[in-house]
N, C-alpha and C. Protein backbone atom coordinates (compact mmCIF):
# COMPACT_ATOMS: atom_id res chain seq x y z
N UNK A 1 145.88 69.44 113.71
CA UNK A 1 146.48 70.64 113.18
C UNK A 1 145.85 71.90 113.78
N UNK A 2 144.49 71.90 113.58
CA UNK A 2 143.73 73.22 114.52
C UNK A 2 144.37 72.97 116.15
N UNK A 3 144.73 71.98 116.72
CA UNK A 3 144.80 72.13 118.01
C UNK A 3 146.09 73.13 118.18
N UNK A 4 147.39 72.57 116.87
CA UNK A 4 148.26 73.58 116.98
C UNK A 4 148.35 74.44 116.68
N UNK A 5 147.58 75.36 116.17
CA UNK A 5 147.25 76.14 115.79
C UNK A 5 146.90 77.22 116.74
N UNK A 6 146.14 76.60 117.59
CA UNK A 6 145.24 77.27 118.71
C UNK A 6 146.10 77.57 119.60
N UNK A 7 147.13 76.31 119.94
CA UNK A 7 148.26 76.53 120.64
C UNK A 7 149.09 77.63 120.50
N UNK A 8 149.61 77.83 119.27
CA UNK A 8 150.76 78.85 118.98
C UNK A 8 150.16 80.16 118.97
N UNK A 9 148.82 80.61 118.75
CA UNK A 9 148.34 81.78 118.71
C UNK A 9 147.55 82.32 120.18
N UNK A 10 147.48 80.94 121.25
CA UNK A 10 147.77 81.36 122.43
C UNK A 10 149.05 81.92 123.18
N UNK A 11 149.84 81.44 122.36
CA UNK A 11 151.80 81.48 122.67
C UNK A 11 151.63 82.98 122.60
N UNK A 12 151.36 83.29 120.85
CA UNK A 12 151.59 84.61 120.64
C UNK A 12 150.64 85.84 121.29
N UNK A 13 149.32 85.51 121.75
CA UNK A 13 148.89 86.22 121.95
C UNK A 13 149.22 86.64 123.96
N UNK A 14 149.81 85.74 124.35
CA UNK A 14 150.39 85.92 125.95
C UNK A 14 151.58 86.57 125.39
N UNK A 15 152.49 86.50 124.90
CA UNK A 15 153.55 87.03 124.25
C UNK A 15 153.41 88.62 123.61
N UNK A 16 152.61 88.71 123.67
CA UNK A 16 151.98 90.20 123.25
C UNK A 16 151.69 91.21 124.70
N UNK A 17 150.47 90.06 124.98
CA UNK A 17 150.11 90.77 125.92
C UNK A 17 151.44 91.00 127.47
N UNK A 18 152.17 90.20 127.29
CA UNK A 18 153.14 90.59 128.40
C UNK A 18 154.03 91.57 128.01
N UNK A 19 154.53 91.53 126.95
CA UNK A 19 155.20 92.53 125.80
C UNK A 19 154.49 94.42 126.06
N UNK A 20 153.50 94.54 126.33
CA UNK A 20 152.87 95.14 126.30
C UNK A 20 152.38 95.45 128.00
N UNK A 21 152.42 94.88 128.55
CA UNK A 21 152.25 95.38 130.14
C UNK A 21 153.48 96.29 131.15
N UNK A 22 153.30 96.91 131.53
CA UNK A 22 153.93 97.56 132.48
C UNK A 22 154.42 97.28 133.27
N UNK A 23 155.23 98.10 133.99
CA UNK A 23 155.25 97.62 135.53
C UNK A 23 155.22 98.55 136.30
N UNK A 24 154.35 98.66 137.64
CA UNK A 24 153.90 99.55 137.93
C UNK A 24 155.18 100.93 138.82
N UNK A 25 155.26 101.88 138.76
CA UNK A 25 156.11 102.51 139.48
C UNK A 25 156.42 102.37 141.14
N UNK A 26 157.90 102.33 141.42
CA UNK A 26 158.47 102.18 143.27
C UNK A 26 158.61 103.33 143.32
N UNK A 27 158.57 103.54 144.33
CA UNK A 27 158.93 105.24 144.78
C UNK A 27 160.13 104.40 145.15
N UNK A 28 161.36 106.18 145.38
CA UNK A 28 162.81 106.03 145.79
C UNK A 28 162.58 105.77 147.25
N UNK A 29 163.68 104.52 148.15
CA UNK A 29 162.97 104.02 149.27
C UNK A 29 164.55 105.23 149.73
N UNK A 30 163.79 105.73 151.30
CA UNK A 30 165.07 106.57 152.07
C UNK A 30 165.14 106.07 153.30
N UNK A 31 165.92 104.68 153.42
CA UNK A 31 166.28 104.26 154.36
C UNK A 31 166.83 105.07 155.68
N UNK A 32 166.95 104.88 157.04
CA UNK A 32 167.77 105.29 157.35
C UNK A 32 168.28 104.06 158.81
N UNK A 33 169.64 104.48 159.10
CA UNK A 33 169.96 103.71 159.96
C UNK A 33 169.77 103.63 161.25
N UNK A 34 169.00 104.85 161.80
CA UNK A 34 168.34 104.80 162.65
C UNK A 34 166.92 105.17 162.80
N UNK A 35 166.18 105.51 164.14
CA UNK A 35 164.84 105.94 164.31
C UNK A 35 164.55 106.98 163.70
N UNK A 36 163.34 107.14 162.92
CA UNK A 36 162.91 108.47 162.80
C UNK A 36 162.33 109.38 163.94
N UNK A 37 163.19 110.31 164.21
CA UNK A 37 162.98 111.10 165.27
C UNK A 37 161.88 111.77 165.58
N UNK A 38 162.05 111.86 166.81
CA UNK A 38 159.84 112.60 167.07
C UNK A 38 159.22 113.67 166.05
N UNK A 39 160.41 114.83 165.68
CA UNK A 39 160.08 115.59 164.82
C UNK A 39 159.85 115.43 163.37
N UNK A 40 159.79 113.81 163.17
CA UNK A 40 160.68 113.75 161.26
C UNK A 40 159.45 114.34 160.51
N UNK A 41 158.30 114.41 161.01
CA UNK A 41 157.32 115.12 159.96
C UNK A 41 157.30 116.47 159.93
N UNK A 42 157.47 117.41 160.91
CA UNK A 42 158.33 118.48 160.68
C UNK A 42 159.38 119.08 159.80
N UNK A 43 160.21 118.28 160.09
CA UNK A 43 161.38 117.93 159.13
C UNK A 43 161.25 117.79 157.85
N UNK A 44 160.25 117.22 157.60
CA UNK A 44 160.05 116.44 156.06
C UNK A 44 159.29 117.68 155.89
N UNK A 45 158.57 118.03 156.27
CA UNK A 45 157.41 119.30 155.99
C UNK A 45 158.35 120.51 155.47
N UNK A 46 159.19 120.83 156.51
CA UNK A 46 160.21 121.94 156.20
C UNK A 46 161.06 121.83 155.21
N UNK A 47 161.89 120.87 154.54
CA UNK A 47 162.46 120.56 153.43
C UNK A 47 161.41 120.57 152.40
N UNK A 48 160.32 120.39 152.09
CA UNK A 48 159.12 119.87 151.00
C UNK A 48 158.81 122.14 150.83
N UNK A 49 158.54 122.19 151.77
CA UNK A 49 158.40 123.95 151.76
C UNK A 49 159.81 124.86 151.23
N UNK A 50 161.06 124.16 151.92
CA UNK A 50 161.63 124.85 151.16
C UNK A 50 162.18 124.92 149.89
N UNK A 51 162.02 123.59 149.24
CA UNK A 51 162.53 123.43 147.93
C UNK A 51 161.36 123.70 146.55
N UNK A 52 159.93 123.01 147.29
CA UNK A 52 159.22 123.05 146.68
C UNK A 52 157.65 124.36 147.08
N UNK A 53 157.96 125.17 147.84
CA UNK A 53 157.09 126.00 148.32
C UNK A 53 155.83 125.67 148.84
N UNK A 54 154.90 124.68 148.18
CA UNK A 54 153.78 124.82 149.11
C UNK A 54 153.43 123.31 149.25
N UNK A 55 152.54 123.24 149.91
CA UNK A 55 152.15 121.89 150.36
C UNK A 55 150.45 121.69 150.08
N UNK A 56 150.34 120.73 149.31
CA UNK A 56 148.94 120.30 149.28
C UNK A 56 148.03 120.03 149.90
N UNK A 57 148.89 118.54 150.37
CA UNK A 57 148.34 118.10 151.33
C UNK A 57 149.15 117.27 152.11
N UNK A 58 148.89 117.60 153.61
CA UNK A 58 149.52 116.97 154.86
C UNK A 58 148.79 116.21 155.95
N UNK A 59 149.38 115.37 156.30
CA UNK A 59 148.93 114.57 157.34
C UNK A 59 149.73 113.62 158.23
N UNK A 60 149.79 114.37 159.30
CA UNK A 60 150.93 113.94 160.02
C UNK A 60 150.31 112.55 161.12
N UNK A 61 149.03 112.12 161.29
CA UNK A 61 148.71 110.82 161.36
C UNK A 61 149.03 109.46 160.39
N UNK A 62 148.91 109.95 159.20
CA UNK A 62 149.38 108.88 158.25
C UNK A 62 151.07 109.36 157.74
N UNK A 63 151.50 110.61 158.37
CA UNK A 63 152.87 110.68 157.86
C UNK A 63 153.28 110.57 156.32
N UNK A 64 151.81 111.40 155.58
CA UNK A 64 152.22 111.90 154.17
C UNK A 64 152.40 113.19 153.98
N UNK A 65 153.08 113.52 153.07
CA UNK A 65 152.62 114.85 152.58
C UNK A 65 153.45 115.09 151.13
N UNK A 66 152.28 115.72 150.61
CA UNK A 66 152.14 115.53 149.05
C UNK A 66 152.41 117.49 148.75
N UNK A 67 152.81 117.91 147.63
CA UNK A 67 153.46 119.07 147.01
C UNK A 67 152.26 119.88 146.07
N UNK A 68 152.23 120.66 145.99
CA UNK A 68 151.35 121.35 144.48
C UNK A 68 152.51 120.90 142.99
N UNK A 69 151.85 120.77 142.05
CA UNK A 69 152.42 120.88 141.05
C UNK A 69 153.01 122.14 140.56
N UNK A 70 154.48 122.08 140.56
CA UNK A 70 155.38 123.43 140.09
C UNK A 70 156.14 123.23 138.87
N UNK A 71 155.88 124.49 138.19
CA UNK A 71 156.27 124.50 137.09
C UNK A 71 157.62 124.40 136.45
N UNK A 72 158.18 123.94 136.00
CA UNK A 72 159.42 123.73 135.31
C UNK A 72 160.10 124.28 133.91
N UNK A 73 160.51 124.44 133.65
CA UNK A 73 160.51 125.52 132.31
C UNK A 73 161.36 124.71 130.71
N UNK A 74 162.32 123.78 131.35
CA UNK A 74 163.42 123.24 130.40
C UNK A 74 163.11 121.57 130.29
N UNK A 75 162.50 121.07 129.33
CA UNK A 75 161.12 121.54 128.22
C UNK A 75 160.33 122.03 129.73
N UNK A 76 158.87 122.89 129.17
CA UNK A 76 158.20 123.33 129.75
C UNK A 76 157.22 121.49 130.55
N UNK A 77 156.95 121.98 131.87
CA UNK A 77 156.80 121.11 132.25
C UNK A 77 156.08 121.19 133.65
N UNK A 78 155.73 120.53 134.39
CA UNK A 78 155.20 120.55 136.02
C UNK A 78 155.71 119.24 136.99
N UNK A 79 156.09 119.76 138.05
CA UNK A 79 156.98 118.42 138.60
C UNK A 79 156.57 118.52 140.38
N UNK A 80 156.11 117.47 140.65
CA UNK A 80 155.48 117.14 142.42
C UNK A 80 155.99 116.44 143.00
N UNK A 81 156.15 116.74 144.68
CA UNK A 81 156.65 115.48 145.37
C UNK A 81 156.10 114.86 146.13
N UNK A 82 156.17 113.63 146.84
CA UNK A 82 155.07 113.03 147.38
C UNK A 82 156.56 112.08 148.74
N UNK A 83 155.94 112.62 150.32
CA UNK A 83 156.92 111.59 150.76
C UNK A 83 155.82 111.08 151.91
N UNK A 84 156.04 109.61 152.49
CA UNK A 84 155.43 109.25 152.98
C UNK A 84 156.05 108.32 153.84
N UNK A 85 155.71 107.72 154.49
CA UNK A 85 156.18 106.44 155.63
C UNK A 85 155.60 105.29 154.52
N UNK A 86 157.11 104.59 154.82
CA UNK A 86 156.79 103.19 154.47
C UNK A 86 156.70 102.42 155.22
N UNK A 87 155.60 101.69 154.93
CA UNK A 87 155.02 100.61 156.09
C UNK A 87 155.65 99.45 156.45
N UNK A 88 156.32 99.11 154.93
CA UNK A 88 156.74 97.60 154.88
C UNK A 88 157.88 97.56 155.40
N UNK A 89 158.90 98.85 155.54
CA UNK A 89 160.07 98.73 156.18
C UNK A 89 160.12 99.86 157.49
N UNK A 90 161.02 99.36 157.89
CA UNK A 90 161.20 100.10 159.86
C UNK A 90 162.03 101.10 159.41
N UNK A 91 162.06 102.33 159.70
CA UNK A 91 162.73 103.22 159.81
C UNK A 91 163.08 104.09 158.44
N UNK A 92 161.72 104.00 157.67
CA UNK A 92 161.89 103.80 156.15
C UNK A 92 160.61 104.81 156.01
N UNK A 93 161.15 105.79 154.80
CA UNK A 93 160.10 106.79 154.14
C UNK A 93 160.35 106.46 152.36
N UNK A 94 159.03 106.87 151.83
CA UNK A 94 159.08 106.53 150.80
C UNK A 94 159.37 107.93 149.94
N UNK A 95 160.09 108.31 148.82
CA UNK A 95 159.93 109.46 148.06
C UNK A 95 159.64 109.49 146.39
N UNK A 96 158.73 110.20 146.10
CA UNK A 96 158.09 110.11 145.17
C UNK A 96 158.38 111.59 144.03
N UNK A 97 158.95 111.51 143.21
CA UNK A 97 158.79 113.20 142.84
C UNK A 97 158.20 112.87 141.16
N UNK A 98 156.72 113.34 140.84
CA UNK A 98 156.29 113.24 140.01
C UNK A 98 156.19 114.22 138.42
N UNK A 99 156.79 114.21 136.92
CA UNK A 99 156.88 115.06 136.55
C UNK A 99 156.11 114.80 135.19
N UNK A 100 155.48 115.93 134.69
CA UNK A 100 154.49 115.56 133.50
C UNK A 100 155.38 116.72 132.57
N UNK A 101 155.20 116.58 131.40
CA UNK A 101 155.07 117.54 130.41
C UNK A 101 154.34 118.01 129.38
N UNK A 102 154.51 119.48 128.97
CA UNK A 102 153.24 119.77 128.55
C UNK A 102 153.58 119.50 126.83
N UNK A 103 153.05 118.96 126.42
CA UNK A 103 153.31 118.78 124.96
C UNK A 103 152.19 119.76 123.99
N UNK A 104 152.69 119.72 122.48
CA UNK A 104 151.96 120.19 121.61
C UNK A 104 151.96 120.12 120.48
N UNK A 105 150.50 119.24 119.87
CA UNK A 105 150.84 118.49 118.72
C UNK A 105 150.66 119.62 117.92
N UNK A 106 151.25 119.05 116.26
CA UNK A 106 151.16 119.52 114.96
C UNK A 106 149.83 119.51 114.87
N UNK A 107 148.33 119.00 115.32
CA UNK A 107 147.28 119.39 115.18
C UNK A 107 146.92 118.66 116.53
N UNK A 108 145.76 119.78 116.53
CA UNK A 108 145.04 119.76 118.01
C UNK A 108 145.74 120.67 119.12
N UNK A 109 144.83 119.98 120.35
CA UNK A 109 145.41 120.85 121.40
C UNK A 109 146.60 120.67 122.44
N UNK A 110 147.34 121.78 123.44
CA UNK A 110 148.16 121.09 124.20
C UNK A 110 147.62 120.55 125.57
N UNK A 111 148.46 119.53 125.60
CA UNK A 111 148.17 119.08 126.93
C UNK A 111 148.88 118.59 127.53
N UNK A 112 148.67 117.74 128.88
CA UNK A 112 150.00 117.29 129.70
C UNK A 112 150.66 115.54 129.40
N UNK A 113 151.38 115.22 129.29
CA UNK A 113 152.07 114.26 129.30
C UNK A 113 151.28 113.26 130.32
N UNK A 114 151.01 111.57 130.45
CA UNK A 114 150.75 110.85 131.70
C UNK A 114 151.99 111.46 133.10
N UNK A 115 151.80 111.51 134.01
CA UNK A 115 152.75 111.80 134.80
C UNK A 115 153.75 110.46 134.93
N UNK A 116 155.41 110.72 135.44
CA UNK A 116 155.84 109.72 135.18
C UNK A 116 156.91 109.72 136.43
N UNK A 117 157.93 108.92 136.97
CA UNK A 117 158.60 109.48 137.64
C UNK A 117 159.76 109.66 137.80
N UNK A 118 160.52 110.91 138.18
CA UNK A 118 161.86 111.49 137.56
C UNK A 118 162.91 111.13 138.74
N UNK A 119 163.34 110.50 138.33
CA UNK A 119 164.62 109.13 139.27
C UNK A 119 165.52 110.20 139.67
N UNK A 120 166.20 111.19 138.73
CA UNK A 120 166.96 112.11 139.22
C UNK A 120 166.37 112.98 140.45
N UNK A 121 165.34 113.78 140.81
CA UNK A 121 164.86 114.42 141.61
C UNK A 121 164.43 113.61 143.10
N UNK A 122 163.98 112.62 142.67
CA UNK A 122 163.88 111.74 144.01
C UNK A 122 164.98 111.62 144.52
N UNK A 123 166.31 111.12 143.65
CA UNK A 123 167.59 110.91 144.74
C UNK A 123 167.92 112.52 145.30
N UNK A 124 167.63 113.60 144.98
CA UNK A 124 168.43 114.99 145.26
C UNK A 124 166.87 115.18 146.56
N UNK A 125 166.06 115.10 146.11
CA UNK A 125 165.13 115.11 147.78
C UNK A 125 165.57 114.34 148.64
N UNK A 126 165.46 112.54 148.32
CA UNK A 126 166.19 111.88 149.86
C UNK A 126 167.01 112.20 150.21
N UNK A 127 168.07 112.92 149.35
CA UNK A 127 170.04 113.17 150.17
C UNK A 127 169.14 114.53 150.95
N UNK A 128 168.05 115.80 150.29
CA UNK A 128 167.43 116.93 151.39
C UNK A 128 167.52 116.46 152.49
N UNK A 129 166.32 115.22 152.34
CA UNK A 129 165.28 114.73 153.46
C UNK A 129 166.45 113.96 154.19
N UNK A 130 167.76 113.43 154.48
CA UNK A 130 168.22 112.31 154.85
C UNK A 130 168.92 113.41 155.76
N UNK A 131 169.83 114.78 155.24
CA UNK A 131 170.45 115.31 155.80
C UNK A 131 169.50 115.86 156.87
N UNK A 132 168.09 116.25 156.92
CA UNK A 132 167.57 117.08 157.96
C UNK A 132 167.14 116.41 158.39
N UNK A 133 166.68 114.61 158.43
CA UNK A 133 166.51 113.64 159.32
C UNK A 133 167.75 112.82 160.08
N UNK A 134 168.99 113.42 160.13
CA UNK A 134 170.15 112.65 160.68
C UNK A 134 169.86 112.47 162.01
N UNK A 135 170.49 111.67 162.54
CA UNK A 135 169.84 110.92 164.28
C UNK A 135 170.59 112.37 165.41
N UNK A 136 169.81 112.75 165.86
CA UNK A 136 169.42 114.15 166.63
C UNK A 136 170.61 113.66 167.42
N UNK A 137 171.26 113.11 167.81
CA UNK A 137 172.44 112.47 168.63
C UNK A 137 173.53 113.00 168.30
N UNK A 138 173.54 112.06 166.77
CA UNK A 138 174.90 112.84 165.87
C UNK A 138 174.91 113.75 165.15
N UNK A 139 174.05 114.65 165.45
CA UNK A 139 173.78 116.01 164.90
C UNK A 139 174.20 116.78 165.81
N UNK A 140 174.32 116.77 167.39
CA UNK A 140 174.17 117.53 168.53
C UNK A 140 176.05 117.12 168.60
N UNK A 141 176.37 115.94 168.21
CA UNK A 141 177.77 115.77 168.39
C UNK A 141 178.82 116.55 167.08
N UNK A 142 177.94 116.31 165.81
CA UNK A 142 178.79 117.07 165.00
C UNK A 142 178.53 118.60 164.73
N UNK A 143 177.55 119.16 165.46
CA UNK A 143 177.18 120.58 165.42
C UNK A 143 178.44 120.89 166.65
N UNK A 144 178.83 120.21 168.29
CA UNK A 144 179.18 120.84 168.30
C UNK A 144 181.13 120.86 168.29
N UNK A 145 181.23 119.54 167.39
CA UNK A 145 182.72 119.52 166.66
C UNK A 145 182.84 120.66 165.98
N UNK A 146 182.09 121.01 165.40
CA UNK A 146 182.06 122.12 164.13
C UNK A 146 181.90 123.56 164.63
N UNK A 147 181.77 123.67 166.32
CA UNK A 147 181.58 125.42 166.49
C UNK A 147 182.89 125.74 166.86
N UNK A 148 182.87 126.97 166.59
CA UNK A 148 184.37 127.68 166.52
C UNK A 148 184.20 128.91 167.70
N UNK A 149 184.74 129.02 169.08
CA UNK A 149 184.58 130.25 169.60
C UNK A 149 184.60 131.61 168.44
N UNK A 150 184.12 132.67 169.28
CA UNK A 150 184.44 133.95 169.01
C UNK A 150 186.28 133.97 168.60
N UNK A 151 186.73 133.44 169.70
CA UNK A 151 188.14 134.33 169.20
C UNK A 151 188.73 133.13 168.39
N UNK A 152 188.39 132.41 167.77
CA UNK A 152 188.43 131.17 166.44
C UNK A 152 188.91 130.10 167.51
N UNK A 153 189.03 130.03 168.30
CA UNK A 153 189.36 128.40 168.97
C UNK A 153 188.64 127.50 169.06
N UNK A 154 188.22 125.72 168.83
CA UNK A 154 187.44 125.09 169.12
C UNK A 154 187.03 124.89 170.17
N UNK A 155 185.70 124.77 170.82
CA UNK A 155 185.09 124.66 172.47
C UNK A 155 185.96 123.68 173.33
N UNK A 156 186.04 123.23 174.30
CA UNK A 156 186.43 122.16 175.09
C UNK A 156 185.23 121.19 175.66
């Protein structure tokens, strides 16, 4: 009887403890269908500056670069991005956009939320990052479908 005993409160206590574990966060993966072009850390740099103003930290040997925390207002809040090369896949960057909030209890003090990560903002950076990484080929072909002479006619 103790043996079953021992048994079922091993049951329950794995049953808890898995109940209770996490799983750890993926960043949004931004495939693309071709090479990342000589410039893409440029690229990525210049989109990260213009949406998010400054840059923390960069490193264009390891092909990261990480955001300052900016403030958010609706709940009050702070939100970062983080993009990087992914290793495990070819032609593949990883995007990360991290957002905490500042809470404030009925007693005590305020403080920030664990940071967590906001699924909506990662997809609206990779569609940034995807459009200013398009393959320099078909960029040069649809830039120049799209010019219009001076006197409105398309080029030849």
């Amino acid at each position: 009887m103790a043996r079953f005993e021992l048994g079922c409160a091993s049951v329950v206590l794995f049953a808890l403890a898995s109940a209770c574990a996490t799983t750890g966060y993926s960043p949004y993966p931004l495939d693309l269908d071709h090479k990342l072009p000589p410039d893409a850390f440029a690229r990525c740099r210049q989109v990260l500056l213009r949406y998010y103003d400054t840059i923390a930290y960069s490193n264009a040997e390891s092909f990261r670069l990480e955001t300052e925390w900016l403030p958010i207002s609706d709940p009050p809040g702070e939100r970062r991005a983080t993009v990087y090369r992914d290793e495990s896949r070819p032609a593949s960057l990883a995007v990360v956009v991290e957002l905490r909030r500042l809470t404030v209890p009925l007693i005590g003090i305020p403080h920030w939320t664990t940071s967590r990560g906001d699924a909506y903002s990662e997809r609206q950076l990779a569609e940034w990052l995807r459009e200013s990484l398009r393959d320099p080929e078909t960029t040069g072909v649809a830039a120049e479908a799209g010019k219009v002479a001076v006197d409105g006619s398309k080029p030849k």
